[in-house]
N, C-alpha and C. Protein backbone atom coordinates (compact mmCIF):
# COMPACT_ATOMS: atom_id res chain seq x y z
N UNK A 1 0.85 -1.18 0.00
CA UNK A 1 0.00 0.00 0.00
C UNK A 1 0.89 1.23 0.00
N UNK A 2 0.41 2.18 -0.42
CA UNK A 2 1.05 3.56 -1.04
C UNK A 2 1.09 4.32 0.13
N UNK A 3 1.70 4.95 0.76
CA UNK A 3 2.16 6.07 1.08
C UNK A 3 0.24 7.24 1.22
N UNK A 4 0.29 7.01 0.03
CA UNK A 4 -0.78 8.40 -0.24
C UNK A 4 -2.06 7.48 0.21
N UNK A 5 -2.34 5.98 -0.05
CA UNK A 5 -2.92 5.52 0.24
C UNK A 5 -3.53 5.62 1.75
N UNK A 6 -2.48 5.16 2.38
CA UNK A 6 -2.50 5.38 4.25
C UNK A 6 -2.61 6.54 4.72
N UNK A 7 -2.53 7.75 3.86
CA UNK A 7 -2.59 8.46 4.69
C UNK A 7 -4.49 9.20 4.63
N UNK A 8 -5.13 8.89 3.19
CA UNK A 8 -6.03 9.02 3.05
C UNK A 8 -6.91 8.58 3.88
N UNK A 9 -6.46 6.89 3.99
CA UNK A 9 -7.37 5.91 4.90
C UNK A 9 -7.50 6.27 6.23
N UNK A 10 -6.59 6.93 7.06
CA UNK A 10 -6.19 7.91 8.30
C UNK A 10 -7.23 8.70 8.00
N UNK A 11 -7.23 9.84 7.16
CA UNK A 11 -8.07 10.83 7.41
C UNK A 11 -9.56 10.73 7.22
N UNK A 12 -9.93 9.78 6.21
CA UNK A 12 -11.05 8.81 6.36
C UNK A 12 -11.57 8.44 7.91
N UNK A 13 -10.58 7.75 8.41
CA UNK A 13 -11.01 7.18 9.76
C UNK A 13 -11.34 8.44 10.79
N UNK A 14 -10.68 9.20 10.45
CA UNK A 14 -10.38 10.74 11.49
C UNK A 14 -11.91 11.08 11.13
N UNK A 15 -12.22 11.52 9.96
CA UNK A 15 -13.71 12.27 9.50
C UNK A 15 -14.72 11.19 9.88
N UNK A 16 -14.63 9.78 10.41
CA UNK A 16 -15.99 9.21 10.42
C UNK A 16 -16.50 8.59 9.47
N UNK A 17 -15.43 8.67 8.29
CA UNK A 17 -16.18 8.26 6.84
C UNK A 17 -16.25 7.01 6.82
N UNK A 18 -15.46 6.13 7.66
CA UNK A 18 -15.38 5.00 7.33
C UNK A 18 -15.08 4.30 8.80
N UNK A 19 -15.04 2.77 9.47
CA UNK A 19 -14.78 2.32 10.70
C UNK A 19 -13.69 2.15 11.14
N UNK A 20 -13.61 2.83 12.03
CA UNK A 20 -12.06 2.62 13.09
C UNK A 20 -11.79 1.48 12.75
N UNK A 21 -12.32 0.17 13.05
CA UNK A 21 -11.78 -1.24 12.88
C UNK A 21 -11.25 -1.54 11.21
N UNK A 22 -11.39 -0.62 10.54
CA UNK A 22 -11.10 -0.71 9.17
C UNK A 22 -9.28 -0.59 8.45
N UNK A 23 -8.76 0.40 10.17
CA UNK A 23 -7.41 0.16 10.28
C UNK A 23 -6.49 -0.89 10.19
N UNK A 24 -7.35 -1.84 11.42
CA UNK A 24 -6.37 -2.90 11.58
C UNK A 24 -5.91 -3.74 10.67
N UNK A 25 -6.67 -3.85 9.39
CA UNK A 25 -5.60 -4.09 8.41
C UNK A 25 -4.13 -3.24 7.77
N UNK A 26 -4.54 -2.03 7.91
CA UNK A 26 -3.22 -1.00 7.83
C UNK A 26 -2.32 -0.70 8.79
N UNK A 27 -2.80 -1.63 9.84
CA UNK A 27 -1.02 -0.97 11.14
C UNK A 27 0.28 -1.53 10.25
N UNK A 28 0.40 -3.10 10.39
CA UNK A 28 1.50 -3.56 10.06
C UNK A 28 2.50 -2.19 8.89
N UNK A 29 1.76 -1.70 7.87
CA UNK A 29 2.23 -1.49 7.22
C UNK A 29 2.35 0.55 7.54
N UNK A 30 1.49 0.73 8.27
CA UNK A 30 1.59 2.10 8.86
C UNK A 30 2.60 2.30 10.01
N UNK A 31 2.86 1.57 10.21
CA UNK A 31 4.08 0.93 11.79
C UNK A 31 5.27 0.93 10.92
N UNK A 32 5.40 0.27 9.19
CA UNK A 32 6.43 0.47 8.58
C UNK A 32 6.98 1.87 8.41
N UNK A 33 5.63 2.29 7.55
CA UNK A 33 5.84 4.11 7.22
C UNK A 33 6.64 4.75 8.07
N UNK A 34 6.17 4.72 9.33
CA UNK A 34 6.30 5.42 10.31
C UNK A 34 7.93 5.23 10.81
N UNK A 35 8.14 4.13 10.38
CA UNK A 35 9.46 3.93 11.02
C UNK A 35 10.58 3.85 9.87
N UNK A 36 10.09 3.91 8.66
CA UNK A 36 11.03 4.77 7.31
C UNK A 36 11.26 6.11 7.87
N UNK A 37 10.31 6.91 8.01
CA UNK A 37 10.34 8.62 8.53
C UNK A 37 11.32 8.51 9.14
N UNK A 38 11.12 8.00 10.48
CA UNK A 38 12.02 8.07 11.48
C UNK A 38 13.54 8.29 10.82
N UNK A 39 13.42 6.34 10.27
CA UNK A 39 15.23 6.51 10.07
C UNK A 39 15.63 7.60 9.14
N UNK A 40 15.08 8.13 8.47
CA UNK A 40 15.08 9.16 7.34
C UNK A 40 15.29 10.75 8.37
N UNK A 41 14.15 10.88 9.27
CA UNK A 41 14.96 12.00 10.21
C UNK A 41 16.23 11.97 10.85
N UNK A 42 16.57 10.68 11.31
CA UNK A 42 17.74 11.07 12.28
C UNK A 42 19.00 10.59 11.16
N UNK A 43 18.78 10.44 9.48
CA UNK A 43 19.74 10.62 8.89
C UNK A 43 20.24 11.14 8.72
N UNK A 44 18.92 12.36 8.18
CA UNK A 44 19.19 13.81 7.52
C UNK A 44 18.03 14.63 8.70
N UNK A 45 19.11 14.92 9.96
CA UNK A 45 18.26 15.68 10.92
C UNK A 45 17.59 17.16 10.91
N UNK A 46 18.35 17.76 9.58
CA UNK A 46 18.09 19.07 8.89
C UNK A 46 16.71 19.07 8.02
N UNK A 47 16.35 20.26 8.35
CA UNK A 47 14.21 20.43 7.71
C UNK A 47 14.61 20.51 6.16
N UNK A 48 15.24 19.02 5.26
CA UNK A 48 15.34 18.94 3.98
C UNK A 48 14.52 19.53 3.52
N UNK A 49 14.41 20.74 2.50
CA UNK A 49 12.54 21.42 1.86
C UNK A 49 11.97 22.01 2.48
N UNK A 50 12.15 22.08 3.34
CA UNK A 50 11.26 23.07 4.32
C UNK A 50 12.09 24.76 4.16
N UNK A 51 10.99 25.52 3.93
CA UNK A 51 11.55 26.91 3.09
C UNK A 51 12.39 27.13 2.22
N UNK A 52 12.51 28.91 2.29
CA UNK A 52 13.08 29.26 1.07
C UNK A 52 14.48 29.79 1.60
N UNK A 53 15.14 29.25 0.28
CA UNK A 53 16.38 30.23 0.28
C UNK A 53 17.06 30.41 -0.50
N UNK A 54 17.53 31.62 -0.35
CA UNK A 54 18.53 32.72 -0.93
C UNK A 54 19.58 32.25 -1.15
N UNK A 55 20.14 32.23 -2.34
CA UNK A 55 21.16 31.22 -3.04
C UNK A 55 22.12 33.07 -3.24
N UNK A 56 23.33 32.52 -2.85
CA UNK A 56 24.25 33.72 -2.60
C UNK A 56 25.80 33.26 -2.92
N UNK A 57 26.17 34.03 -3.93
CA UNK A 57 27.87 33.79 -4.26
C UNK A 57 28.27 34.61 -5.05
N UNK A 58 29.19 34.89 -6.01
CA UNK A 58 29.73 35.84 -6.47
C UNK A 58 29.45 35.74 -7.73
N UNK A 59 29.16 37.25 -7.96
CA UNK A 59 27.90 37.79 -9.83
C UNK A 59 29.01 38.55 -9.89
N UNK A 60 28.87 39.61 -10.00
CA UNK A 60 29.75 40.66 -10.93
C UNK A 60 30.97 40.61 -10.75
N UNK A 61 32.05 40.08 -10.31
CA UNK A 61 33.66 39.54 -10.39
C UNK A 61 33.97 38.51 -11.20
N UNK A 62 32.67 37.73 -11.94
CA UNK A 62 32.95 36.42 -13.06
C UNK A 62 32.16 37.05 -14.06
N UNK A 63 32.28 36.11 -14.85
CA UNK A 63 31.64 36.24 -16.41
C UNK A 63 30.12 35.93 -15.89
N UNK A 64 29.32 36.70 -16.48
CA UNK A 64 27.79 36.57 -16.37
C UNK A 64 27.35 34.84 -17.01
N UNK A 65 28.09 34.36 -17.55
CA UNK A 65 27.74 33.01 -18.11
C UNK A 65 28.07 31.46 -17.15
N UNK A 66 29.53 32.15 -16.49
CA UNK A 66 29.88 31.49 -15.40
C UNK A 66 29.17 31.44 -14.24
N UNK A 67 28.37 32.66 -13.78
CA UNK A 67 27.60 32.99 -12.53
C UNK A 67 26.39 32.06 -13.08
N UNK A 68 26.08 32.44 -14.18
CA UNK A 68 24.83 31.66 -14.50
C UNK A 68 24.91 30.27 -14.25
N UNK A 69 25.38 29.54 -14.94
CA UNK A 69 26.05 28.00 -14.42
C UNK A 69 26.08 27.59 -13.39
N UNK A 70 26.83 28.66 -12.63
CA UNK A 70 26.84 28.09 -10.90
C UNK A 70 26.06 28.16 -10.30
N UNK A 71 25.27 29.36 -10.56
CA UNK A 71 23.65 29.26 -9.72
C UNK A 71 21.99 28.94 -9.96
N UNK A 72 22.69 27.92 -11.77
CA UNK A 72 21.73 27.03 -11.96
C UNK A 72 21.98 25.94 -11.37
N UNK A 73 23.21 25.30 -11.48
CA UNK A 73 23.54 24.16 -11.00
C UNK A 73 22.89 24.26 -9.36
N UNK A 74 23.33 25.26 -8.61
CA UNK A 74 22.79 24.97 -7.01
C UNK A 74 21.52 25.00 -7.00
N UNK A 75 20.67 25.91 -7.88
CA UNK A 75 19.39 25.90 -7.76
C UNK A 75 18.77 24.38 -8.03
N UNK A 76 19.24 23.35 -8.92
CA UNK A 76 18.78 22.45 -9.35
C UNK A 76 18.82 21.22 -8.23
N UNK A 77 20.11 21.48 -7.77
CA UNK A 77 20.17 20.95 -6.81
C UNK A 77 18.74 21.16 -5.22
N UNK A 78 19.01 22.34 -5.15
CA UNK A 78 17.96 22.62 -3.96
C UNK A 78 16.77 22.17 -4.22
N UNK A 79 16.55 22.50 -5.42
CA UNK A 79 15.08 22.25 -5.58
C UNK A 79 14.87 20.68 -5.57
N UNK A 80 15.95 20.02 -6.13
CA UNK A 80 15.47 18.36 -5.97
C UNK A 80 15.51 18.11 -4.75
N UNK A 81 15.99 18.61 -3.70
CA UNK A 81 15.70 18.44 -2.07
C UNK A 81 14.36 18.96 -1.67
N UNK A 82 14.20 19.47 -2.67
CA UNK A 82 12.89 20.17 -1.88
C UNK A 82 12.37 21.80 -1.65
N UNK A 83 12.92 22.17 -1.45
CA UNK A 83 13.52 23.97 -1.64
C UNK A 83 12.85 24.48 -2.04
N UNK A 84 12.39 25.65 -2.32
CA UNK A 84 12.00 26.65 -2.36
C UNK A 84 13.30 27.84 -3.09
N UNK A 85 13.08 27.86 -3.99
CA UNK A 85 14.80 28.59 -4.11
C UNK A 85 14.49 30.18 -4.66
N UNK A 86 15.22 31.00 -4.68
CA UNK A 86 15.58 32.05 -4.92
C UNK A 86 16.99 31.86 -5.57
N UNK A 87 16.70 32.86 -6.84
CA UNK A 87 18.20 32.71 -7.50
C UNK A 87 18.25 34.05 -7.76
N UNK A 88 18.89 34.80 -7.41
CA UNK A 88 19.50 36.16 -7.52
C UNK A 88 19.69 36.45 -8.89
N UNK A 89 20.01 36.05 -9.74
CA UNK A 89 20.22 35.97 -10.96
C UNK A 89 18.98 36.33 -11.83
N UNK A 90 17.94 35.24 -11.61
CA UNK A 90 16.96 35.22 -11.81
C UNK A 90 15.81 36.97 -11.58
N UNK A 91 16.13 37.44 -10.88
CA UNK A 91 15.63 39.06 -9.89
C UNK A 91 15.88 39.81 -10.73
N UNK A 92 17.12 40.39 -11.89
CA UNK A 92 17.40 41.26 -12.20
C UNK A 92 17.99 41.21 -13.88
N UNK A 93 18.02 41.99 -14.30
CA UNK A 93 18.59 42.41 -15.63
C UNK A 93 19.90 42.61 -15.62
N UNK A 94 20.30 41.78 -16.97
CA UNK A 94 22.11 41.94 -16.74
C UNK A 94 22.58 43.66 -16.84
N UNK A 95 22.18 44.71 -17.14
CA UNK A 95 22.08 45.84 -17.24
C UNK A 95 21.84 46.60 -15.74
N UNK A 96 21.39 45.96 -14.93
CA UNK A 96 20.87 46.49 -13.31
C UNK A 96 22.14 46.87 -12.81
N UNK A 97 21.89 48.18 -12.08
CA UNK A 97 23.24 48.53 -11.39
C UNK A 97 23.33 47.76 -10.28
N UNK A 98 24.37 47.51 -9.98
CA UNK A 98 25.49 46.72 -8.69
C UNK A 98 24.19 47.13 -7.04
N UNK A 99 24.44 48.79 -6.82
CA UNK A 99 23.39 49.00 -5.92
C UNK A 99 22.06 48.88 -6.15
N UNK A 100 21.63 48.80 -7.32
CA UNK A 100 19.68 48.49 -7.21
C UNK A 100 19.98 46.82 -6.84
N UNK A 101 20.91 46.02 -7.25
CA UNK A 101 20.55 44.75 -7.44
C UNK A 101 20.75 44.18 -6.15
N UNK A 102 21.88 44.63 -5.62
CA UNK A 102 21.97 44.42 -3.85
C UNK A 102 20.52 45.25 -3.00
N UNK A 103 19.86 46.01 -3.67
CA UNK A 103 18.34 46.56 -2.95
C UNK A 103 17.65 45.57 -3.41
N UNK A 104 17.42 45.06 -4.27
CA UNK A 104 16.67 43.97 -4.79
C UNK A 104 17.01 42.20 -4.19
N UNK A 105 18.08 42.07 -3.71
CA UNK A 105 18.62 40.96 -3.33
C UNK A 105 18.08 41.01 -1.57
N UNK A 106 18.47 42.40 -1.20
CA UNK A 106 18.60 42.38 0.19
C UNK A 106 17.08 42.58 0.52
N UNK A 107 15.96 42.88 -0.68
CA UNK A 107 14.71 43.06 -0.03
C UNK A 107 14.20 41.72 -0.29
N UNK A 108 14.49 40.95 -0.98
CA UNK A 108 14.11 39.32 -1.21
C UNK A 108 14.45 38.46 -0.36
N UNK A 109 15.64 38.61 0.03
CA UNK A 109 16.59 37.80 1.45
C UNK A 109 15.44 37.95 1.97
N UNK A 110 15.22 38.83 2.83
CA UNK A 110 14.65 39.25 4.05
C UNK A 110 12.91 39.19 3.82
N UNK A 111 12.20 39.50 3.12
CA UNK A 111 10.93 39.47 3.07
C UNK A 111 10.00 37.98 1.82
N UNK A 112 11.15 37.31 1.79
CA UNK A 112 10.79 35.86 1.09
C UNK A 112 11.52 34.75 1.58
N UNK A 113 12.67 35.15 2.52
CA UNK A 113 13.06 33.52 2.60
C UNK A 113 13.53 33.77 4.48
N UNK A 114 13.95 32.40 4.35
CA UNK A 114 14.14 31.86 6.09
C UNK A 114 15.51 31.39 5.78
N UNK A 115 16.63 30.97 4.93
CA UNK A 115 17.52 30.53 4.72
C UNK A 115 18.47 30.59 3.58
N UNK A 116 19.65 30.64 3.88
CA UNK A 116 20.26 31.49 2.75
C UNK A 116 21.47 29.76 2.72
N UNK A 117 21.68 30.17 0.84
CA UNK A 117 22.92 28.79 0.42
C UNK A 117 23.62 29.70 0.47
N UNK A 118 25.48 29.35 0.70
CA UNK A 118 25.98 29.82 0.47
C UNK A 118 27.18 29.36 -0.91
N UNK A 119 27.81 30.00 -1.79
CA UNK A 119 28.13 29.14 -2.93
C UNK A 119 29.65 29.00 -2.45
N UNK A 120 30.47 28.62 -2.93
CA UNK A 120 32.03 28.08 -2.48
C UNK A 120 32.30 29.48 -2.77
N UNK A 121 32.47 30.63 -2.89
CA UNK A 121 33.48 31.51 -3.54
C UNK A 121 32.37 32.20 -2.55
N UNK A 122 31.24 32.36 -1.90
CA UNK A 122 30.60 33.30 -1.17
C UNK A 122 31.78 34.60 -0.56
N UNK A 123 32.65 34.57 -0.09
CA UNK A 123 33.50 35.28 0.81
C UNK A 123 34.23 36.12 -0.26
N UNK A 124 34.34 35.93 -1.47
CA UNK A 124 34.91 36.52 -2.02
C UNK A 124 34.49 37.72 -2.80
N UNK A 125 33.07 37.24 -2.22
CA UNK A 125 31.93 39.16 -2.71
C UNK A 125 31.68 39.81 -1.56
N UNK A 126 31.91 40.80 -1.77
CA UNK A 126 31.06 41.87 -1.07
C UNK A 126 29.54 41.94 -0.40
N UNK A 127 28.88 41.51 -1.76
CA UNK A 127 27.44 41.81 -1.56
C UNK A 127 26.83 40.39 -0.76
N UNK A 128 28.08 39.28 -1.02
CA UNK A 128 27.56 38.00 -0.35
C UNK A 128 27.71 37.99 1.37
N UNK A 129 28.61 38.37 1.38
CA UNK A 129 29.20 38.86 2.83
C UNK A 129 28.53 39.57 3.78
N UNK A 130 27.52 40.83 2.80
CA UNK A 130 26.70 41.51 3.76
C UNK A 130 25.47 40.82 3.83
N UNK A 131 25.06 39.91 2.55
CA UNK A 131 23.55 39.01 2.78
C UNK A 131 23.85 37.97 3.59
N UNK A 132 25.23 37.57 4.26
CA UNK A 132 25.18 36.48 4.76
C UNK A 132 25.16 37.40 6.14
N UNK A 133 25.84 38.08 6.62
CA UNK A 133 25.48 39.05 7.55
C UNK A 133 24.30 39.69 8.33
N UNK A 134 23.69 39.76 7.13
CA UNK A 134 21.87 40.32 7.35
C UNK A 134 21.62 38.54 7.95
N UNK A 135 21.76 38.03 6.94
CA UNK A 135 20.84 36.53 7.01
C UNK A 135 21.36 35.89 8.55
N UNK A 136 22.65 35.55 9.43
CA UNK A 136 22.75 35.01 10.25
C UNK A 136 22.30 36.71 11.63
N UNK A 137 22.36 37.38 11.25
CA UNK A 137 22.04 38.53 12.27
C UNK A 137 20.38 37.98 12.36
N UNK A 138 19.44 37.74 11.72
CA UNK A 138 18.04 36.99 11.50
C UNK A 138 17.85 35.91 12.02
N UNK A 139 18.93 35.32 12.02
CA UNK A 139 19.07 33.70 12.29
C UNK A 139 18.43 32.80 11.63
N UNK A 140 18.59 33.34 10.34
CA UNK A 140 18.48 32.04 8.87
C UNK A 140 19.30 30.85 8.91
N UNK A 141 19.19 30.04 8.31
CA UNK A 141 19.82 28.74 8.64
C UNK A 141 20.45 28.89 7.41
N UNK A 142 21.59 28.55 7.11
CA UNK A 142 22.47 28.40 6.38
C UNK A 142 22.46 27.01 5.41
N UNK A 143 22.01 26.76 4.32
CA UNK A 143 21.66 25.50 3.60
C UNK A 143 23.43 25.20 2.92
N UNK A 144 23.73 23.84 3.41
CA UNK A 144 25.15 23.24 3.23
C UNK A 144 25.00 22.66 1.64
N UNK A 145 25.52 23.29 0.57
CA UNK A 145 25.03 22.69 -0.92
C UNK A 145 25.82 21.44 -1.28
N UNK A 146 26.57 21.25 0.05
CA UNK A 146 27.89 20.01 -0.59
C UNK A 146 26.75 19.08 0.06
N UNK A 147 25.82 19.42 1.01
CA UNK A 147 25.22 18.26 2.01
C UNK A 147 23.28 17.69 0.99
N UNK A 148 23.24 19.12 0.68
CA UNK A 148 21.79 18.82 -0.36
C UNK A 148 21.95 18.23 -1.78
N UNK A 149 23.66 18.38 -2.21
CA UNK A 149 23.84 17.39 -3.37
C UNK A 149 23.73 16.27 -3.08
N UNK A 150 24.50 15.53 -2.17
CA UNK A 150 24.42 13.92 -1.85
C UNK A 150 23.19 13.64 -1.93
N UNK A 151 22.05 15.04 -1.12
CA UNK A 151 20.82 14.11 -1.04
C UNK A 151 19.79 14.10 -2.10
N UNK A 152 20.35 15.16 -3.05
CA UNK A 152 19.57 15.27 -4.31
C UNK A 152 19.97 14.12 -5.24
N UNK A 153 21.18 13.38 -5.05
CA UNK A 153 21.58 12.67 -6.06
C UNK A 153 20.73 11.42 -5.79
């Protein structure tokens, strides 16, 4: 039995639609479910998918084609975990000045997400440095992209 199955048959039983005793054919296998979750939480003890975040590394010190690459690749990644993503890239026009795009970055950080990626070269921008700044001064959780690849793969 499916996953989506059991959980229907649960809410069935919850609404009355159908007889409590109608379970006891579904423990054995709801006792399984339940204990996949488990080992699956204390694998990956981090809220895999749960919110958004702000994907942050260095744009205007590389080639606009290179930035692109790198923060498709992480985005693809997040999102097969589950994610919610924001791609900075994505926000603005290659033409946007340096300061509108950090007003545009820093009003998205903050009023769309709970958690910021950081990319390998993060430290080596400016503008990443102060969103990672804003973001742990908030106490955003910091999404590990070396740790959401393994689990995207």
């Amino acid at each position: 039995m499916k996953t989506e199955s059991l959980i229907n048959g649960l809410i069935d039983i919850s609404n009355n639609t159908i007889p409590a005793d109608c379970i006891i054919d579904m423990v054995p296998e709801i006792i399984e479910k339940l204990q996949l979750l488990m080992v699956e939480q204390i694998t990956f003890p981090q809220h895999i998918g749960i919110g958004k975040v702000f994907i942050s590394g260095r744009i205007s010190s590389v080639k606009r084609i290179v930035a692109l690459n790198y923060f498709a690749h992480a985005e693809r990644h997040l999102k097969a975990c589950g994610y919610n993503v924001i791609n900075p890239l994505k926000l603005i026009k290659p033409t946007t000045s340096r300061e509108t795009a950090m007003k545009i970055y820093i009003s998205s950080l903050v009023n769309n997400c709970d958690k910021i990626c950081l990319l390998n070269d993060w430290r080596l921008s400016m503008g990443s440095r102060l969103l990672y700044s804003i973001a742990t001064s908030l106490n955003f959780e910091i999404v590990d992209l070396a740790k959401a690849q393994k689990i995207a793969v």
